[in-house]
N, C-alpha and C. Protein backbone atom coordinates (compact mmCIF):
# COMPACT_ATOMS: atom_id res chain seq x y z
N UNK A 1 45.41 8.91 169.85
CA UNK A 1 46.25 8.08 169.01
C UNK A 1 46.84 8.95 167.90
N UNK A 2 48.03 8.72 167.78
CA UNK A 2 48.99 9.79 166.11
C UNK A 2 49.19 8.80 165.53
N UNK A 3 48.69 9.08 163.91
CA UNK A 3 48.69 8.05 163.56
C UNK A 3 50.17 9.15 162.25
N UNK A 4 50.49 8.08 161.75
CA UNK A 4 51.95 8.39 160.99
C UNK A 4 51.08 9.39 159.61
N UNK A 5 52.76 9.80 159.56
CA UNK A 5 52.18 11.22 158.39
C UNK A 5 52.09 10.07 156.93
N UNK A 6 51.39 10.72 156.17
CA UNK A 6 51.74 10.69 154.78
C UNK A 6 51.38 11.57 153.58
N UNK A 7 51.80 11.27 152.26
CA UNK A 7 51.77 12.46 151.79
C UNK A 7 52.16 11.88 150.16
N UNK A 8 51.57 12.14 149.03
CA UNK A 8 51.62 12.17 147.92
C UNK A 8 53.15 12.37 147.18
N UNK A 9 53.21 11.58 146.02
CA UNK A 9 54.58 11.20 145.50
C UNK A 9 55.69 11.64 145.78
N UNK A 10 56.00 10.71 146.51
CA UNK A 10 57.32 10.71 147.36
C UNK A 10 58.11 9.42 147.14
N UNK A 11 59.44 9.50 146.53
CA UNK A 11 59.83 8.53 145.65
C UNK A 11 61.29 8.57 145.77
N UNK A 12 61.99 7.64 145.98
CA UNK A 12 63.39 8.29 145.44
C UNK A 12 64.50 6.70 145.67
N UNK A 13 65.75 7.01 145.67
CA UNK A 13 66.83 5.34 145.65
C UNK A 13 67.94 5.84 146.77
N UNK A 14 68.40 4.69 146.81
CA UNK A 14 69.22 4.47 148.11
C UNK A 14 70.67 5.14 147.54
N UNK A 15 71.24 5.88 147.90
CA UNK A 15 72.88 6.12 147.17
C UNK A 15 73.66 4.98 147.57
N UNK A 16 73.55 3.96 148.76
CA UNK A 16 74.67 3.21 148.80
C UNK A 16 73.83 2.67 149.69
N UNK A 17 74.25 1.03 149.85
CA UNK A 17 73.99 0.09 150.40
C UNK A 17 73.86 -0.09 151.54
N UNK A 18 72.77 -0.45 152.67
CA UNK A 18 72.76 -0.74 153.99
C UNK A 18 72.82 -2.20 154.10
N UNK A 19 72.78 -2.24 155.59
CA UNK A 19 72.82 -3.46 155.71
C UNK A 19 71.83 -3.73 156.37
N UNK A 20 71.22 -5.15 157.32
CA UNK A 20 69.75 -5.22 157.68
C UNK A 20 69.78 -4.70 159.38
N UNK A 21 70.92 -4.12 159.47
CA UNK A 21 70.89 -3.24 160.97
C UNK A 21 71.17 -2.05 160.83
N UNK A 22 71.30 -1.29 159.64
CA UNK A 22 71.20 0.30 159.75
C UNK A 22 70.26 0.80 160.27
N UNK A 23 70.65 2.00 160.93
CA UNK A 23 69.04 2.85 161.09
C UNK A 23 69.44 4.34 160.82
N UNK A 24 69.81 4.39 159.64
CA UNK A 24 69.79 5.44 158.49
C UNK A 24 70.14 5.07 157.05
N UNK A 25 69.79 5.69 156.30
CA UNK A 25 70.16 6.06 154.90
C UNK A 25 70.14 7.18 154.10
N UNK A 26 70.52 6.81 153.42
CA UNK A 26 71.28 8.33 152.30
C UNK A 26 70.11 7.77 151.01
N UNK A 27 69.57 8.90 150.62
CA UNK A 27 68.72 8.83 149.66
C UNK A 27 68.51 10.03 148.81
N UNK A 28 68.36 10.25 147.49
CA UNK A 28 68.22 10.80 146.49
C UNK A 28 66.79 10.62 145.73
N UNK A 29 66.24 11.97 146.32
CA UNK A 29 64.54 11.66 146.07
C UNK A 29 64.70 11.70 144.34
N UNK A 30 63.46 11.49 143.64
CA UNK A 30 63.57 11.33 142.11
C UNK A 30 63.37 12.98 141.98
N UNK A 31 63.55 13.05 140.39
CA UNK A 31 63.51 14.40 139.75
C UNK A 31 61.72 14.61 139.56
N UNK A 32 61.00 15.48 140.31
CA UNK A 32 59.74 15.54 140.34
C UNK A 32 59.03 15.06 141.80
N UNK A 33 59.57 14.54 142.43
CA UNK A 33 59.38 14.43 143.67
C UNK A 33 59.01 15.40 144.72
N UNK A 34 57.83 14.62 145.11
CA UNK A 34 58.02 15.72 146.76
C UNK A 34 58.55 15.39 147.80
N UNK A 35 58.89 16.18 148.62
CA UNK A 35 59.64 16.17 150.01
C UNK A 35 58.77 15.57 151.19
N UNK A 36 59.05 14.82 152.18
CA UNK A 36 59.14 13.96 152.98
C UNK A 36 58.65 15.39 153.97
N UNK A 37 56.91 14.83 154.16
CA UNK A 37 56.37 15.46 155.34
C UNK A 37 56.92 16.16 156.13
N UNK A 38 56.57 17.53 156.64
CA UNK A 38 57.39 18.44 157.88
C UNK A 38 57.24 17.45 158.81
N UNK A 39 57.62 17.84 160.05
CA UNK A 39 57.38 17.64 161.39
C UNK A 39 57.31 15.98 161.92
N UNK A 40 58.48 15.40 161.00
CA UNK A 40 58.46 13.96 161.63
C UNK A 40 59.47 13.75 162.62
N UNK A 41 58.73 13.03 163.69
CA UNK A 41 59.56 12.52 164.90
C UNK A 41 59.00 11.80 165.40
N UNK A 42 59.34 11.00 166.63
CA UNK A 42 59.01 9.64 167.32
C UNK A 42 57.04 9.56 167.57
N UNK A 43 56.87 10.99 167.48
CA UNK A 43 55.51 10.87 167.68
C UNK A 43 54.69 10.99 166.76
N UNK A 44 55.37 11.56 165.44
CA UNK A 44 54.71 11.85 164.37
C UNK A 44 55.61 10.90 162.83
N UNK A 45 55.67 9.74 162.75
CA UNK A 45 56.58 9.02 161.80
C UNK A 45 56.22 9.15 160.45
N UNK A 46 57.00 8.78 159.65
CA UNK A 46 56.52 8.05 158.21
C UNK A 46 57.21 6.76 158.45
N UNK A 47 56.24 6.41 157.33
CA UNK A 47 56.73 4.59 157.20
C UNK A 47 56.83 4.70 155.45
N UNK A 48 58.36 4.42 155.36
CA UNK A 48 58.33 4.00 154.06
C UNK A 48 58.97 2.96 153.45
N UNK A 49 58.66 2.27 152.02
CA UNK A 49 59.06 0.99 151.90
C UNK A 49 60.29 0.98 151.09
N UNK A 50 60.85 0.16 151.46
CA UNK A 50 62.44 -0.03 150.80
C UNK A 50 62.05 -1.29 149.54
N UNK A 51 62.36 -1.09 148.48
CA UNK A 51 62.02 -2.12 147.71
C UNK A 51 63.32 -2.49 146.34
N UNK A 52 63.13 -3.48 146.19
CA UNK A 52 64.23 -3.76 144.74
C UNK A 52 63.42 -3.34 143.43
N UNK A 53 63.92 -2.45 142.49
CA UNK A 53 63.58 -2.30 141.80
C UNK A 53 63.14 -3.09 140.50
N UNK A 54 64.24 -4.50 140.46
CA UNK A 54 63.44 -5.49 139.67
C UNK A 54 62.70 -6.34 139.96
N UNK A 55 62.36 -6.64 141.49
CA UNK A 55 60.95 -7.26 141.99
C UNK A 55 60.11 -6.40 143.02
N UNK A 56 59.91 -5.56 142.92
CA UNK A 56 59.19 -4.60 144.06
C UNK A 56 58.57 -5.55 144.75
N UNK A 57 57.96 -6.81 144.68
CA UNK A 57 57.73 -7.15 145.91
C UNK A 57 58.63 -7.99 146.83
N UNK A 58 59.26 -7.75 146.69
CA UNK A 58 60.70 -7.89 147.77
C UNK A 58 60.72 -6.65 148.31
N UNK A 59 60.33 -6.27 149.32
CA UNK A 59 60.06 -5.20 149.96
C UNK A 59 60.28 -5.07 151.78
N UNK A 60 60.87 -3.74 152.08
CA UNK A 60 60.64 -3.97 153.89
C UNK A 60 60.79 -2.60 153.93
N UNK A 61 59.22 -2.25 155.22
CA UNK A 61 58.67 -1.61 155.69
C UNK A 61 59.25 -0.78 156.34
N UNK A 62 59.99 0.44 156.68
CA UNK A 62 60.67 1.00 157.92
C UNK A 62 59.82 2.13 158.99
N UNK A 63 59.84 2.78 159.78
CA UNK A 63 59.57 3.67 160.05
C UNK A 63 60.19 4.61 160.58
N UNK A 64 60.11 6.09 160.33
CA UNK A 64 61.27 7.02 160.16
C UNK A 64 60.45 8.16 160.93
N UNK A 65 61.71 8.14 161.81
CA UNK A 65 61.38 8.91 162.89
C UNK A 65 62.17 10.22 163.22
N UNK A 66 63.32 10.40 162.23
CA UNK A 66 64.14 11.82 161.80
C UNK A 66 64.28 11.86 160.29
N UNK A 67 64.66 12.89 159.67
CA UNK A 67 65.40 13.26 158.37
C UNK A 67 66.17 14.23 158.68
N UNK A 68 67.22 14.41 157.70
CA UNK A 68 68.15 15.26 157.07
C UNK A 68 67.35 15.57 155.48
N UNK A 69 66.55 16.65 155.05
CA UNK A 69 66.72 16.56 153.57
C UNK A 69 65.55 15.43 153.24
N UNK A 70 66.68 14.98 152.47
CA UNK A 70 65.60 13.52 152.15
C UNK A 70 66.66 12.23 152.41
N UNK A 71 67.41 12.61 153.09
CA UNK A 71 67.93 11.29 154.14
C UNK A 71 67.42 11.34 155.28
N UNK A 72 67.49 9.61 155.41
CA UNK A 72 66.95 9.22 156.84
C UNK A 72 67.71 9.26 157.59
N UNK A 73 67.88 9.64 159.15
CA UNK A 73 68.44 10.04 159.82
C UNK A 73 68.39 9.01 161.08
N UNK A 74 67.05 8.55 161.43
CA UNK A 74 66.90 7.87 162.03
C UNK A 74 65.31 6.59 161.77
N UNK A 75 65.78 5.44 162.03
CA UNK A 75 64.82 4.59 161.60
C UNK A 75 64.60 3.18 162.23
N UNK A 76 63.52 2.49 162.27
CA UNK A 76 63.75 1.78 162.99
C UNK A 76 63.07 0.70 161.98
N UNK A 77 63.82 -0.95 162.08
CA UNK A 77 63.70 -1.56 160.73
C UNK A 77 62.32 -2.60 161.36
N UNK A 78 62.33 -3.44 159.65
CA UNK A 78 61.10 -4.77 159.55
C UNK A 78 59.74 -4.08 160.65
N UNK A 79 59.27 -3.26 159.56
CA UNK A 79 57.87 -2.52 160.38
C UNK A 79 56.83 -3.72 159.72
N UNK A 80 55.75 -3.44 160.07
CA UNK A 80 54.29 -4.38 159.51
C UNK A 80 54.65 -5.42 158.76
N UNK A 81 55.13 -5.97 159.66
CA UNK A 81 55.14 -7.81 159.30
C UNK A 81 56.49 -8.20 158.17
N UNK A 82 57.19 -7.12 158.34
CA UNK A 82 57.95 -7.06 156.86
C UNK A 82 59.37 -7.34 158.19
N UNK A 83 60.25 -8.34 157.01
CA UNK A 83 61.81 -8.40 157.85
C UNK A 83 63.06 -7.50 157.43
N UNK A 84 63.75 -7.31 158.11
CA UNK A 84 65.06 -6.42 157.75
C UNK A 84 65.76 -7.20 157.10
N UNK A 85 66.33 -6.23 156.03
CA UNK A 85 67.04 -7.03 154.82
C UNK A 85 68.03 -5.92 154.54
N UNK A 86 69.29 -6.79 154.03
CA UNK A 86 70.37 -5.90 153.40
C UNK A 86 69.77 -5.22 152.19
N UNK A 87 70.10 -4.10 151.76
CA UNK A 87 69.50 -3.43 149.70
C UNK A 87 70.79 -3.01 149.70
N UNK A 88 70.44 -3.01 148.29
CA UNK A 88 71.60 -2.41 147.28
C UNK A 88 71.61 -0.98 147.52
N UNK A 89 72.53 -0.08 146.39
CA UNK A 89 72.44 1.08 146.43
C UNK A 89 71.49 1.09 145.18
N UNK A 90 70.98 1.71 145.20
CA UNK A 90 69.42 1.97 143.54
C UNK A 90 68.24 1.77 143.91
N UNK A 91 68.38 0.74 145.32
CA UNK A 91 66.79 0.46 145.76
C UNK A 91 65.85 0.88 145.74
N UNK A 92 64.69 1.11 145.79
CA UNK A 92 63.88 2.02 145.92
C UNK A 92 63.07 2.73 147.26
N UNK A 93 62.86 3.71 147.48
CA UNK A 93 62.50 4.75 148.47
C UNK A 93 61.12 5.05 148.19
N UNK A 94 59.89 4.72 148.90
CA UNK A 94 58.90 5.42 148.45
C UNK A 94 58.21 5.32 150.17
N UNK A 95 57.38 6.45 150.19
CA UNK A 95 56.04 6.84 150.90
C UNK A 95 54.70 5.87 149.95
N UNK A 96 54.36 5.10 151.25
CA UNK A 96 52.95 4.13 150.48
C UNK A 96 51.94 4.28 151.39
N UNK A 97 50.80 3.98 151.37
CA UNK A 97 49.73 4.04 152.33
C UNK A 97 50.04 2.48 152.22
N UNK A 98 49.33 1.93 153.76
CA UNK A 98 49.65 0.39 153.75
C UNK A 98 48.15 0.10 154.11
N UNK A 99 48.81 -1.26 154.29
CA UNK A 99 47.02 -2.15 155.14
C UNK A 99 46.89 -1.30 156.31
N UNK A 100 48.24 -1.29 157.30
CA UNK A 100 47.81 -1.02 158.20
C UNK A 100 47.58 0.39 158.47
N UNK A 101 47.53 1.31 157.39
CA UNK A 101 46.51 2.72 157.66
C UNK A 101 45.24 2.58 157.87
N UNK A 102 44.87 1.41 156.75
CA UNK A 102 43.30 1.79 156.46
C UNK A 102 42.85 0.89 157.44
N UNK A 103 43.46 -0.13 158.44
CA UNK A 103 43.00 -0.54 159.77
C UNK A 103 42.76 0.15 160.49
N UNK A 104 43.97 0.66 160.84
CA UNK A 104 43.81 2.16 161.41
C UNK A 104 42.29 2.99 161.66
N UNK A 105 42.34 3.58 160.61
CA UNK A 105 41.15 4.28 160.64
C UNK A 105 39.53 3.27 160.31
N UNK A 106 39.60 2.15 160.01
CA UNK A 106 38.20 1.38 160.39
C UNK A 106 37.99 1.10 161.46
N UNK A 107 38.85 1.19 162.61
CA UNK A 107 38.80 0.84 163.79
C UNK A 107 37.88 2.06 164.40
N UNK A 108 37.44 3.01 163.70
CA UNK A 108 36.38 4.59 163.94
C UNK A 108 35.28 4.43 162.80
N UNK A 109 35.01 3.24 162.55
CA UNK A 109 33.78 3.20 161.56
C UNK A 109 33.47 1.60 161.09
N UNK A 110 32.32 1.33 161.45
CA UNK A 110 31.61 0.08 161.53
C UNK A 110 31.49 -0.34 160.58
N UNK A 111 31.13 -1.38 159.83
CA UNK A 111 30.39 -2.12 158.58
C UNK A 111 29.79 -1.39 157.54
N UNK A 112 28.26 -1.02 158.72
CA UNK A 112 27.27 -0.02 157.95
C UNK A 112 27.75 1.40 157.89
N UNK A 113 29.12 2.13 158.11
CA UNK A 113 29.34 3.35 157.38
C UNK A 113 28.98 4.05 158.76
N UNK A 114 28.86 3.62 160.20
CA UNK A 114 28.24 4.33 161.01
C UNK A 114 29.80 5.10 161.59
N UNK A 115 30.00 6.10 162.60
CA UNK A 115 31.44 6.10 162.85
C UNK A 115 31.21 5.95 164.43
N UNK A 116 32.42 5.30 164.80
CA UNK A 116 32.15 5.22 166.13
C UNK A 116 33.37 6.18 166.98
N UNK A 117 32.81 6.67 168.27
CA UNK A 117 33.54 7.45 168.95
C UNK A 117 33.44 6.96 170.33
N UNK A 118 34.74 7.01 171.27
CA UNK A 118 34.93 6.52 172.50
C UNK A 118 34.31 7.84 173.28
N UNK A 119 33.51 7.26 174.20
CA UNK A 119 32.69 8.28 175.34
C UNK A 119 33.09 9.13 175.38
N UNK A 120 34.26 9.91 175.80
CA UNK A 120 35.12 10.95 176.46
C UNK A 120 34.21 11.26 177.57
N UNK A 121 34.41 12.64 177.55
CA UNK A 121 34.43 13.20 179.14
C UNK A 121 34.12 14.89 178.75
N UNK A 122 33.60 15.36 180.42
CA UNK A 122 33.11 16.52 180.03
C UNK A 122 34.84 17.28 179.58
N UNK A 123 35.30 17.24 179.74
CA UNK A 123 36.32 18.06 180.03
C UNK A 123 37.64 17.65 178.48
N UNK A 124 37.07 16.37 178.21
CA UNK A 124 37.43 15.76 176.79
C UNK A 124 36.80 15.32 176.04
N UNK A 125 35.49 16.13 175.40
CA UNK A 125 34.85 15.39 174.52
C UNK A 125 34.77 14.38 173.50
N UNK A 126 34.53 13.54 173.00
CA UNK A 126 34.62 12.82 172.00
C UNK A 126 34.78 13.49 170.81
N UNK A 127 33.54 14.20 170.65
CA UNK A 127 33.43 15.43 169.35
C UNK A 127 33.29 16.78 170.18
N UNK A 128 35.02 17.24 169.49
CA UNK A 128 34.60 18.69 169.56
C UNK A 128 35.58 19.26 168.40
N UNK A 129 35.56 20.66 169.06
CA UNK A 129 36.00 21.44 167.99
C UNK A 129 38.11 21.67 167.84
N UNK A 130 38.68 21.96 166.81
CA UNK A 130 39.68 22.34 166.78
C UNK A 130 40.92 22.91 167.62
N UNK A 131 39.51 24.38 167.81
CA UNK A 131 40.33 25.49 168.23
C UNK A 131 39.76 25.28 169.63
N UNK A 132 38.51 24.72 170.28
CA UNK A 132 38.14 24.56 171.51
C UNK A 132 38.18 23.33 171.83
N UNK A 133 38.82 22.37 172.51
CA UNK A 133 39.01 21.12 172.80
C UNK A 133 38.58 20.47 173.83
N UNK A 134 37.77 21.75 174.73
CA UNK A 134 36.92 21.23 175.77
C UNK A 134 35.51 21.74 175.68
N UNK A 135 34.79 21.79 174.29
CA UNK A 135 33.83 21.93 174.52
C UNK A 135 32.94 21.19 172.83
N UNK A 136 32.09 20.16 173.49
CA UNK A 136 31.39 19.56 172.08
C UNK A 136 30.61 18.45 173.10
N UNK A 137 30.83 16.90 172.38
CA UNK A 137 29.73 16.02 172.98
C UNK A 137 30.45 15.28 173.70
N UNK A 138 29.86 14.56 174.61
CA UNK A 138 30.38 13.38 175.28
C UNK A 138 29.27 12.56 175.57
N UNK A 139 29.76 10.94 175.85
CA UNK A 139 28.58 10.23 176.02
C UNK A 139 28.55 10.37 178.01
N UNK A 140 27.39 10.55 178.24
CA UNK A 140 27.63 10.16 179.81
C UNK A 140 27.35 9.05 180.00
N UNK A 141 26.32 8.15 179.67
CA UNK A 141 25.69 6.59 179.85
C UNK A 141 25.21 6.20 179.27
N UNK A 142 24.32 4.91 178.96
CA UNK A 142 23.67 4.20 178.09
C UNK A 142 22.12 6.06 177.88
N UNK A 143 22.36 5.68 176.69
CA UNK A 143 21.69 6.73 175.54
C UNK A 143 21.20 8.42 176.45
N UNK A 144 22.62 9.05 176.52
CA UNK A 144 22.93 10.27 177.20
C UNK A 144 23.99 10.49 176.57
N UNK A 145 23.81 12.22 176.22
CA UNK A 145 25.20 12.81 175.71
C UNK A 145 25.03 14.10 176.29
């Protein structure tokens, strides 16, 4: 599973107005800002939220699957439960961690703090290493590894 990039203050406004079927925008990160994760594409996204600046929670979710810079290049709209909406130009641009990250990753760790891992295989371990990817643990059957 790839789960989407993210990455610390990343902020910025819309230069001009979309509408609720674009799938790009022109954006002007803020002064102090960081730049929008390397290596995003269809397999590796960010999701970031489009919001009005005098009610931030009027908000919709996108996920961005090219850049130019710190324009979006390509995107695809109303991500996590959120609907596509026309914005202004000033809107706001930010990188957020959402609910659905930290689902995400509880779905690999139980209640009691235990973590859980799918069986794999000799040849794909469950746990292994980095640089060696075929060699660590696997479950073979009820209490065998």
């Amino acid at each position: 599973m790839a789960w989407n990039q993210l990455a610390n203050n990343i902020k910025g406004t819309l230069d001009t107005a979309i509408t609720a079927v674009a799938t790009s925008m022109d954006v002007t990160l803020l002064s102090g800002s960081e730049s929008y994760p390397a290596g995003i594409d269809a397999d590796n996204p960010i999701y970031l939220t489009i919001s009005n600046p005098v009610n931030p929670l009027s908000c919709e979710i996108v996920k961005v699957t090219a850049v130019t810079g710190a324009n979006v290049t390509t995107m695809v709209r109303a991500q996590r439960d959120t609907d596509a909406a026309a914005w202004a130009a000033g809107s706001v641009v930010s990188l957020n961690l959402h609910a659905h990250d930290i689902d995400e990753m509880r779905a690999f760790v139980d209640a009691d703090g235990n973590v859980l891992l799918p069986d794999g295989t000799a040849a794909a371990p469950s746990l292994r290493f980095s640089d060696d990817t075929d060699t660590g643990l696997y479950r073979v059957g009820a209490d065998e590894i």
